[in-house]
N, C-alpha and C. Protein backbone atom coordinates (compact mmCIF):
# COMPACT_ATOMS: atom_id res chain seq x y z
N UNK A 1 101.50 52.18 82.39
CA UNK A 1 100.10 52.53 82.54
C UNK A 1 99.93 53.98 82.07
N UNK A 2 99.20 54.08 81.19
CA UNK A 2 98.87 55.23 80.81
C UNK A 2 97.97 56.40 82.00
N UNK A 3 98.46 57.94 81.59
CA UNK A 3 97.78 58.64 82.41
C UNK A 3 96.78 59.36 81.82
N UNK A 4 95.31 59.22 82.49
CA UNK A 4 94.24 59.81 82.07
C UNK A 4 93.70 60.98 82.68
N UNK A 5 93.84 61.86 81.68
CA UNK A 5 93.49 63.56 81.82
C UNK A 5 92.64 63.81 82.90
N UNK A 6 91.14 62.56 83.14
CA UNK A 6 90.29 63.27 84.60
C UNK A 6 91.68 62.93 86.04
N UNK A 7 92.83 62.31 85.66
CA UNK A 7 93.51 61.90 86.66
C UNK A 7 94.04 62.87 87.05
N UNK A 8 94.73 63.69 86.30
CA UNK A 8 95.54 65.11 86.23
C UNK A 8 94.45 66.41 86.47
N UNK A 9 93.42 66.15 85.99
CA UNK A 9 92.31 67.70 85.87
C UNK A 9 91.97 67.63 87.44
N UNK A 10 91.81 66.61 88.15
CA UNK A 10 90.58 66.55 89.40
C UNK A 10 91.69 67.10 90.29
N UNK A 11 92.69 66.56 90.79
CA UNK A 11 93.67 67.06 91.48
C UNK A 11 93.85 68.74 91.43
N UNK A 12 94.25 69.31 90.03
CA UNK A 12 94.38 70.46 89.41
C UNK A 12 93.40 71.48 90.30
N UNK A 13 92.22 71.23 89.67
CA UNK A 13 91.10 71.67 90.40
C UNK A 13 90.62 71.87 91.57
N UNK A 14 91.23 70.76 92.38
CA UNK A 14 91.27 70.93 93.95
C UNK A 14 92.44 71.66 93.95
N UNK A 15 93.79 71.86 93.80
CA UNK A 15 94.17 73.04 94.20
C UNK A 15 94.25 74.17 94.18
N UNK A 16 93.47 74.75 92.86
CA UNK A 16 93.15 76.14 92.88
C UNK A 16 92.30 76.72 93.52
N UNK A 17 91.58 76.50 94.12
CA UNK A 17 90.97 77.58 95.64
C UNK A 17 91.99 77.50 96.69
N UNK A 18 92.90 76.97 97.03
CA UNK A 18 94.25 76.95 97.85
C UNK A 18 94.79 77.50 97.58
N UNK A 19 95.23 77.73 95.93
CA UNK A 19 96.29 78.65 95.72
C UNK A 19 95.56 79.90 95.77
N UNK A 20 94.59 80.06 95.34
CA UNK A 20 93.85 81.29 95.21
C UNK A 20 93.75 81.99 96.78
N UNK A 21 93.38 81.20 97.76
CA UNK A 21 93.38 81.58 99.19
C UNK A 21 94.30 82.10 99.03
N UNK A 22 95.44 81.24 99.47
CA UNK A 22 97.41 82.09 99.64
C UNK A 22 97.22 83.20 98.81
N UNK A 23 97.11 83.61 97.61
CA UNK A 23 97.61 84.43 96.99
C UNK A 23 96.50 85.41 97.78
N UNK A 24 95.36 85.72 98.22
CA UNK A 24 94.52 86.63 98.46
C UNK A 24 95.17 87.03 99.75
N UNK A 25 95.13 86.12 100.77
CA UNK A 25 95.95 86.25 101.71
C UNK A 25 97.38 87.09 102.10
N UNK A 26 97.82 86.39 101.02
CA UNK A 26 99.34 87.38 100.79
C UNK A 26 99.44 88.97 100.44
N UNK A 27 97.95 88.89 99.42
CA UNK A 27 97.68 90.72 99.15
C UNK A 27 97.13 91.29 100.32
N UNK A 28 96.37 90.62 100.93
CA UNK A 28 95.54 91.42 102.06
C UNK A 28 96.41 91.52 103.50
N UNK A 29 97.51 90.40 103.25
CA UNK A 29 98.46 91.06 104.57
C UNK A 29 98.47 92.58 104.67
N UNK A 30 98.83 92.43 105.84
CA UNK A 30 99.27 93.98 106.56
C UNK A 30 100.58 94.43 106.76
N UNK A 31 100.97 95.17 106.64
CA UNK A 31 102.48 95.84 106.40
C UNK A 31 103.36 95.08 107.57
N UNK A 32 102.75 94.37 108.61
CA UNK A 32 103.53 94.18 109.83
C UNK A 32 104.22 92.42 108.92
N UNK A 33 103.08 92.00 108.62
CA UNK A 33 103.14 90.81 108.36
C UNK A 33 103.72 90.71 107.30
N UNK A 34 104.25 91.82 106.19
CA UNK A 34 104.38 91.32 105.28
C UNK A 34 105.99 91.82 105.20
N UNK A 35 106.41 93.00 106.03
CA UNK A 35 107.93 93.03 106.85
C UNK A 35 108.78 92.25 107.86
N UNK A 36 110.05 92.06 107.60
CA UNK A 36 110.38 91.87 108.84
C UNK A 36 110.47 92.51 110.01
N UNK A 37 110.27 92.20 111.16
CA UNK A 37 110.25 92.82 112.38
C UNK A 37 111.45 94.00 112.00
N UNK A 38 112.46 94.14 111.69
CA UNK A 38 113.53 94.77 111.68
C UNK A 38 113.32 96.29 111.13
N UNK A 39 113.08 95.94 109.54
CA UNK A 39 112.28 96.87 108.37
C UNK A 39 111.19 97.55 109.06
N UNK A 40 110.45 96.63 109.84
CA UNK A 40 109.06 97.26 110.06
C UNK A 40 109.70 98.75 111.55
N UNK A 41 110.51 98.23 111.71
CA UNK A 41 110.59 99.31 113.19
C UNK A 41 112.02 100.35 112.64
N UNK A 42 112.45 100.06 111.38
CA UNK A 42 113.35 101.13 110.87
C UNK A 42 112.42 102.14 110.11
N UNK A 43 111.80 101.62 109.48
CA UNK A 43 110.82 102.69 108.84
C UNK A 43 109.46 103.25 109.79
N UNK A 44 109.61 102.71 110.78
CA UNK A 44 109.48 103.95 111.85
C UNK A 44 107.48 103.45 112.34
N UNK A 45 107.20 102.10 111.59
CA UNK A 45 105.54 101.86 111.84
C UNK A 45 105.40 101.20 113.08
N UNK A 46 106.46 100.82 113.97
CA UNK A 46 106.11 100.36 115.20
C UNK A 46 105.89 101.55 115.59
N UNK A 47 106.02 102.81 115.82
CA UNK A 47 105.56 104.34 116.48
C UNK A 47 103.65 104.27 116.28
N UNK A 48 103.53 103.84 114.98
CA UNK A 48 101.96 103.95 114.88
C UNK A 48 100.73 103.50 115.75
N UNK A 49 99.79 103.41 116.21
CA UNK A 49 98.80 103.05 116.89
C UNK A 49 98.18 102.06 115.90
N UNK A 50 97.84 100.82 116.57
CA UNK A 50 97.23 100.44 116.01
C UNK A 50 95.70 100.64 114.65
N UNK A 51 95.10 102.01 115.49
CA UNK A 51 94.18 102.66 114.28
C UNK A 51 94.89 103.00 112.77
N UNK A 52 96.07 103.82 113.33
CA UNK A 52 97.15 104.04 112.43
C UNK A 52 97.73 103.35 111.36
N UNK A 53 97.69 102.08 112.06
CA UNK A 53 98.48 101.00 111.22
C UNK A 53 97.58 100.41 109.97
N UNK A 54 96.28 100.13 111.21
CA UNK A 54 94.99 99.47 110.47
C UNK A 54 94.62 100.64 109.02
N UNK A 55 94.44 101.93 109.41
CA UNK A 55 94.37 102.55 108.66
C UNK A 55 95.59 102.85 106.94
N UNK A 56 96.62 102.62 107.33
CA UNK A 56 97.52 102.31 106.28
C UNK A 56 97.64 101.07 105.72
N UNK A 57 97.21 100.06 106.23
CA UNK A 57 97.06 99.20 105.17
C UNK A 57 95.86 98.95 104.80
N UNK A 58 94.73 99.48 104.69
CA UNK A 58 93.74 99.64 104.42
C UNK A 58 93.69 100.78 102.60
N UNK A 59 94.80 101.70 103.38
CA UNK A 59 94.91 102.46 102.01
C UNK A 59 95.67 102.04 101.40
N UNK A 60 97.00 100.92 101.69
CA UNK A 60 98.26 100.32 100.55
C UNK A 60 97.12 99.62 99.88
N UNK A 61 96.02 99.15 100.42
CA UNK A 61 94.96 97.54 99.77
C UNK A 61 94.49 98.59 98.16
N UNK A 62 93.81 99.74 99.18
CA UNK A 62 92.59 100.48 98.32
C UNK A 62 93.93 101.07 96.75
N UNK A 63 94.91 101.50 97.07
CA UNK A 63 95.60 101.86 95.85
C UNK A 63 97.04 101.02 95.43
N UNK A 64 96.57 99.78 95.71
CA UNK A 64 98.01 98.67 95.35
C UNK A 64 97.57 99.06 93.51
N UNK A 65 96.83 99.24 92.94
CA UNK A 65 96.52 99.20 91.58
C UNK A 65 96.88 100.52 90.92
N UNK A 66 97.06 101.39 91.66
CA UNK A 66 96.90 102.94 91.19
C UNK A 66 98.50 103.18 90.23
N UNK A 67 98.06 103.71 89.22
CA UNK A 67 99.36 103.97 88.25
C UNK A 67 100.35 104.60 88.36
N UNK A 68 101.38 104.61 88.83
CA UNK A 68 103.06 105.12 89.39
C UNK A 68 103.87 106.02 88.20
N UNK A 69 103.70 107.48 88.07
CA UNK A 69 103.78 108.74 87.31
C UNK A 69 105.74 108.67 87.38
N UNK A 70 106.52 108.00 87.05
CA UNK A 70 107.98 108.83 86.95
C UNK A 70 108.38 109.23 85.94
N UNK A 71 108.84 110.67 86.62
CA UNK A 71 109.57 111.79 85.66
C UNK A 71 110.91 111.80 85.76
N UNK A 72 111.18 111.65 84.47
CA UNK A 72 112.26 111.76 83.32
C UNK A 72 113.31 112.72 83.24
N UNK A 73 114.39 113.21 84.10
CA UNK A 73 115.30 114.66 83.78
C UNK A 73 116.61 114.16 83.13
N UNK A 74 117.00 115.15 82.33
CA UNK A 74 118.79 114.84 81.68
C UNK A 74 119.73 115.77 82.43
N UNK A 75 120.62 115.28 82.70
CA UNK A 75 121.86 116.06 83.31
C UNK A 75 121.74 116.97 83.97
N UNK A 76 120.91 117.85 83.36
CA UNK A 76 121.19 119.63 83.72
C UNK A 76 119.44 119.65 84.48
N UNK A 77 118.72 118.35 84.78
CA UNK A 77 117.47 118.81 85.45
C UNK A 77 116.22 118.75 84.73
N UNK A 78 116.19 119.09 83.52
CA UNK A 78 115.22 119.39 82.47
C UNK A 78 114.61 118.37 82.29
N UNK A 79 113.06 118.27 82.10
CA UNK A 79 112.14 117.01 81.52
C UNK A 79 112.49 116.45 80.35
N UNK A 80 112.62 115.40 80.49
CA UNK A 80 112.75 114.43 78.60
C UNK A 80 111.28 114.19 79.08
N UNK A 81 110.17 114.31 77.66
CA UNK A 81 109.02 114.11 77.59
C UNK A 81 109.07 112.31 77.02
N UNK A 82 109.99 112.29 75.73
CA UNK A 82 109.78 110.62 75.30
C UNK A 82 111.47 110.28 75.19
N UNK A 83 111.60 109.24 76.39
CA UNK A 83 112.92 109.04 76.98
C UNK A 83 113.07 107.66 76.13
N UNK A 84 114.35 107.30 75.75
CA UNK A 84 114.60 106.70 75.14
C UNK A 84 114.24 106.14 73.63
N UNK A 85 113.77 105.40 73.23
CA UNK A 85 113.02 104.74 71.92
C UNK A 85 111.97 105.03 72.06
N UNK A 86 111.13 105.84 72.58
CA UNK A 86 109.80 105.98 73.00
C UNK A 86 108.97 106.05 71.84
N UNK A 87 108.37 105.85 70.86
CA UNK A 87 107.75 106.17 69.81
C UNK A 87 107.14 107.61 70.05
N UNK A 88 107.55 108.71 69.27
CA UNK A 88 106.48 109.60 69.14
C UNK A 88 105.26 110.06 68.36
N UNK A 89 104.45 110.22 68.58
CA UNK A 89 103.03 110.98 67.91
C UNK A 89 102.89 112.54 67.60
N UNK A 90 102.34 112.88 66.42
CA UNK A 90 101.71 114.25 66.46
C UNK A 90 100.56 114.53 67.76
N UNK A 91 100.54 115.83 67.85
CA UNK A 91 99.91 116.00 69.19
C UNK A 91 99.22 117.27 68.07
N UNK A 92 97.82 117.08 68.35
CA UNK A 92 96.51 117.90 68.03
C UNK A 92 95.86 118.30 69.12
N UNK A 93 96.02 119.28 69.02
CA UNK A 93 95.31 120.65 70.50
C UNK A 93 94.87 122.19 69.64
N UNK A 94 95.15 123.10 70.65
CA UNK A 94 94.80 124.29 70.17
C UNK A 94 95.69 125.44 71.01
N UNK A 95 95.91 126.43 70.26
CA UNK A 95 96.80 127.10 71.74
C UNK A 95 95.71 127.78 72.23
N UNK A 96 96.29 128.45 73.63
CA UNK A 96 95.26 128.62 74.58
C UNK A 96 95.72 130.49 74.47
N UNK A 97 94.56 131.47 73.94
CA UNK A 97 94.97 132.44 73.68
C UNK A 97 95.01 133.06 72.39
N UNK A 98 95.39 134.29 72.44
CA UNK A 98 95.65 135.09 71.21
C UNK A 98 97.11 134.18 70.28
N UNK A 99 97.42 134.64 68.96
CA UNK A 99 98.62 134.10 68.48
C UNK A 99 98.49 134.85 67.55
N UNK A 100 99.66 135.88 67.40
CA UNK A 100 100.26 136.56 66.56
C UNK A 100 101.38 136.49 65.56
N UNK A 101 101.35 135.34 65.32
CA UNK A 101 102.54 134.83 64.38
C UNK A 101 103.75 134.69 65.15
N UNK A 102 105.06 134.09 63.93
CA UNK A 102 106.16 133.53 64.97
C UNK A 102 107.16 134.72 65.35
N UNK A 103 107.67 134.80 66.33
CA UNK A 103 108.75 136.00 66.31
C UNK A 103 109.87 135.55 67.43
N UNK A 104 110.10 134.36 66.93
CA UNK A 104 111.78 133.76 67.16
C UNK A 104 111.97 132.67 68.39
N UNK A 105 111.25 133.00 69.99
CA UNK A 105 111.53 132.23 71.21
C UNK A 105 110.10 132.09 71.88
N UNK A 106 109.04 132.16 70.94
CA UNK A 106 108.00 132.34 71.63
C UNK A 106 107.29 131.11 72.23
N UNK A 107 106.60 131.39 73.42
CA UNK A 107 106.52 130.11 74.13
C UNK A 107 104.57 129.64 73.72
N UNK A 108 103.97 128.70 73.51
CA UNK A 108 102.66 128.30 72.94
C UNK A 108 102.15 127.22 74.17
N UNK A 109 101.28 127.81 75.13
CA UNK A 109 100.62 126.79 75.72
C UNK A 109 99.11 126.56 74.82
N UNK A 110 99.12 125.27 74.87
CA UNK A 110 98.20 124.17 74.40
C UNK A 110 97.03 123.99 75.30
N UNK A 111 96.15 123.61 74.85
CA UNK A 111 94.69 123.13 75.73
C UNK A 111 94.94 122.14 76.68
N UNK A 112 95.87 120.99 75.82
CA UNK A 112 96.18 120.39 76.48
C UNK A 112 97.35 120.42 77.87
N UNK A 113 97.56 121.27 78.27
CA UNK A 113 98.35 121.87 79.45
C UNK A 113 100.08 121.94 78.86
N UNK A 114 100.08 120.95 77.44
CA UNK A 114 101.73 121.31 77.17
C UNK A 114 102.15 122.99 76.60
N UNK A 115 103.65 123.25 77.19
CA UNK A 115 103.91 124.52 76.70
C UNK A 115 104.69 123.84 75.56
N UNK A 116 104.93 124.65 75.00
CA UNK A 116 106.25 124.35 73.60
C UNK A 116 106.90 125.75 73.23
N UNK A 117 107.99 125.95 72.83
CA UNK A 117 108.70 127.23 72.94
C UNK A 117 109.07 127.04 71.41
N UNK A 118 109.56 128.06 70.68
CA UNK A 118 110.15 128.04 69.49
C UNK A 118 111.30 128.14 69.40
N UNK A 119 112.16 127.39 68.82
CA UNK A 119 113.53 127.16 68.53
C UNK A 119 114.02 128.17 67.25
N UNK A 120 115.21 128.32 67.33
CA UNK A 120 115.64 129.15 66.13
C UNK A 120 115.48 130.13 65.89
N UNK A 121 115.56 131.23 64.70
CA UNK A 121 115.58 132.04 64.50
C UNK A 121 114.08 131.87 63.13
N UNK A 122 114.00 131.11 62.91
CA UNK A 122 113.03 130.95 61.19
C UNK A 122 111.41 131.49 61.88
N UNK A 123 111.16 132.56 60.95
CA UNK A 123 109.40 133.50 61.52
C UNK A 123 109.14 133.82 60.18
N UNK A 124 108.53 132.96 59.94
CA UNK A 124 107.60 132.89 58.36
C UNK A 124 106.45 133.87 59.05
N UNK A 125 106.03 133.98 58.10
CA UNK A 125 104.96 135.34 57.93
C UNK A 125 103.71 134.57 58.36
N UNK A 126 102.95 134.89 59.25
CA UNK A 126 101.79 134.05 59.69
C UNK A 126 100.51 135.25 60.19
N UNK A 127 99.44 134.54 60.27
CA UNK A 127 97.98 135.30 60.87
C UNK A 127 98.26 135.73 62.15
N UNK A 128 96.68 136.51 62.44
CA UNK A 128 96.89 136.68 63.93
C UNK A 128 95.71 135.52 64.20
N UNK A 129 95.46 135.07 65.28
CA UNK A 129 94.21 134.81 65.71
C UNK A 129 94.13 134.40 67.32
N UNK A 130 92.92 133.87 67.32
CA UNK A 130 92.50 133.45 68.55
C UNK A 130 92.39 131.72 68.50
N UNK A 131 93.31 131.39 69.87
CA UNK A 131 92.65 130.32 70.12
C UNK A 131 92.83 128.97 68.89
N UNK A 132 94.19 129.21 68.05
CA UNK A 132 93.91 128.35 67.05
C UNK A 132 94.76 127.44 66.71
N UNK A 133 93.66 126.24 65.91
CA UNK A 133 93.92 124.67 66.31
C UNK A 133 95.60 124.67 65.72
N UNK A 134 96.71 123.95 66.12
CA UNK A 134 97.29 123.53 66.45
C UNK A 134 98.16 122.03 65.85
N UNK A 135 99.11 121.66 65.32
CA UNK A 135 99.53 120.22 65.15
C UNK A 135 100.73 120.59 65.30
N UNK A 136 101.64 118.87 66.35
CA UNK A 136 102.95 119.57 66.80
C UNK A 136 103.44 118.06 66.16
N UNK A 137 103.80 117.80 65.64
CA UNK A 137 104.61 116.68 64.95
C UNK A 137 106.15 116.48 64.65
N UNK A 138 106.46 115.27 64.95
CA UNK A 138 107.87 114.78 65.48
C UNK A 138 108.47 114.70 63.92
N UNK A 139 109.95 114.95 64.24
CA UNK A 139 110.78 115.43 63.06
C UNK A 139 111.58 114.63 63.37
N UNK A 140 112.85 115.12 62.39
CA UNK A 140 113.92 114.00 62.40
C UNK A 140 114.75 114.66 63.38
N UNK A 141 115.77 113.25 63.96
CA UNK A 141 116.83 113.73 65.11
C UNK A 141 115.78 114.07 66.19
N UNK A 142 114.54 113.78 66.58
CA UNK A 142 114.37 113.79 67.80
C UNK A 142 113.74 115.78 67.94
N UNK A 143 113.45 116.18 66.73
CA UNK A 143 112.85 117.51 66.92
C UNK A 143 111.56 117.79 66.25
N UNK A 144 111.32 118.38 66.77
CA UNK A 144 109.45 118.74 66.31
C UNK A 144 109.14 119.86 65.07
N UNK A 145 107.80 119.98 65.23
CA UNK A 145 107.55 120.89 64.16
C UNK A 145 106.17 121.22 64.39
N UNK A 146 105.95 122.68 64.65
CA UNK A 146 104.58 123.17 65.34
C UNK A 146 103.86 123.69 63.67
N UNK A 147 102.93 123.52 63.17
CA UNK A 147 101.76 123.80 62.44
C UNK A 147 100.52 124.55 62.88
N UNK A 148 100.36 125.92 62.62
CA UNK A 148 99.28 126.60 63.32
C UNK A 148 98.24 126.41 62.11
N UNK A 149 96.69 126.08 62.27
CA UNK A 149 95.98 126.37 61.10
C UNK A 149 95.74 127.64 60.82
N UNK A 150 95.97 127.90 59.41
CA UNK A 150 95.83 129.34 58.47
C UNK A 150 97.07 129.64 58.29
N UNK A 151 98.25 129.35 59.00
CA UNK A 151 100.00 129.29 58.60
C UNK A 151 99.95 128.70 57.25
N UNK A 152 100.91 129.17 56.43
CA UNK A 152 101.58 128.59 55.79
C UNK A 152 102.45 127.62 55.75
N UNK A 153 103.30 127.95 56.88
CA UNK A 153 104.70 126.96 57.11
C UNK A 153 104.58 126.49 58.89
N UNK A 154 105.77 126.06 59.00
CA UNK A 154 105.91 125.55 60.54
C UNK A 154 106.94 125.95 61.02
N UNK A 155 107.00 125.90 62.30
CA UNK A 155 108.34 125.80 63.01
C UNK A 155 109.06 125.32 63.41
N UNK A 156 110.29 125.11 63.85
CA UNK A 156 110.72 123.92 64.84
C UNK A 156 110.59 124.37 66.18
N UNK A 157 110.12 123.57 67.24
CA UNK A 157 109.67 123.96 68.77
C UNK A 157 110.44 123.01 69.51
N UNK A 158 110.28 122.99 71.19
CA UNK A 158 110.79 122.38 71.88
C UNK A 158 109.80 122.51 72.81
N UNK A 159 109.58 121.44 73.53
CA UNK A 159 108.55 120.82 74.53
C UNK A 159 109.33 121.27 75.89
N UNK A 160 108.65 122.52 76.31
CA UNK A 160 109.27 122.62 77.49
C UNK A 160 108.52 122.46 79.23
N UNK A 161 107.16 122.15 78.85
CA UNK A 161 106.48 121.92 79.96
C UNK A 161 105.38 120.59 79.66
């Protein structure tokens, strides 16, 4: 006997507001319910008052969505900005300040809150100015290259904040 699609769809259909319940259900639990008794009194929320409690899962509900920031250090502590295969981009800003050309370790904060320091010894002959725009673009081996407008040339930098 053949099976006909309203046979399979109607069923289907009745169970998705069931599943949909459970699953709403399951998000809107409360930390008690959604631990074991054990967990729940090692991490210390049986101490809480009930306002307490009500009140923390009220705020796990309000920021279960909120975006989770981890930072990146190598060995010695220091930020890796693009960790692993990360694709990198040129970054267009402006530095924030006077700029007097390059003179060997100098450090360039950006509008955009990044610092970048200069690597090396290479200080091509450059302007003075104020405040000016900026391109920091990815090089080979994983190193950069800062472009001031009205420069001639670039530098190699390092992303240190």
């Amino acid at each position: 006997m053949p099976i006909h699609p309203r046979h399979v769809i109607l069923p289907l259909l009745l169970a998705l507001p069931l599943y949909f319940t459970a699953l709403h259900a399951q998000q809107t639990a409360g930390l008690q319910q959604r631990m074991s008794s054990a967990d729940f009194r090692q991490a210390g929320l049986d101490k809480l008052s009930p306002q307490q409690l009500a009140h923390l899962d009220q705020w796990l509900q309000k920021h279960q969505h909120d975006k989770i920031t981890t930072r990146v250090v190598d060995s010695s502590g220091k930020p890796v900005f693009y960790a692993g295969d990360k694709k990198r981009h040129a970054i267009e800003s402006h530095i924030v300040g006077h700029f007097s050309g390059w003179h060997g370790n100098d450090e360039f904060t950006l509008a955009n809150g990044q610092v970048w320091q200069q690597v090396g010894s290479d200080q091509p002959m450059c302007m003075n100015a104020d405040n000016p725009v900026v391109k920091v673009k990815p090089s080979l081996f994983g190193n950069w290259l800062m472009y001031v407008h009205g420069c001639n040339d670039n530098v190699h930098v390092k992303r240190i904040r």
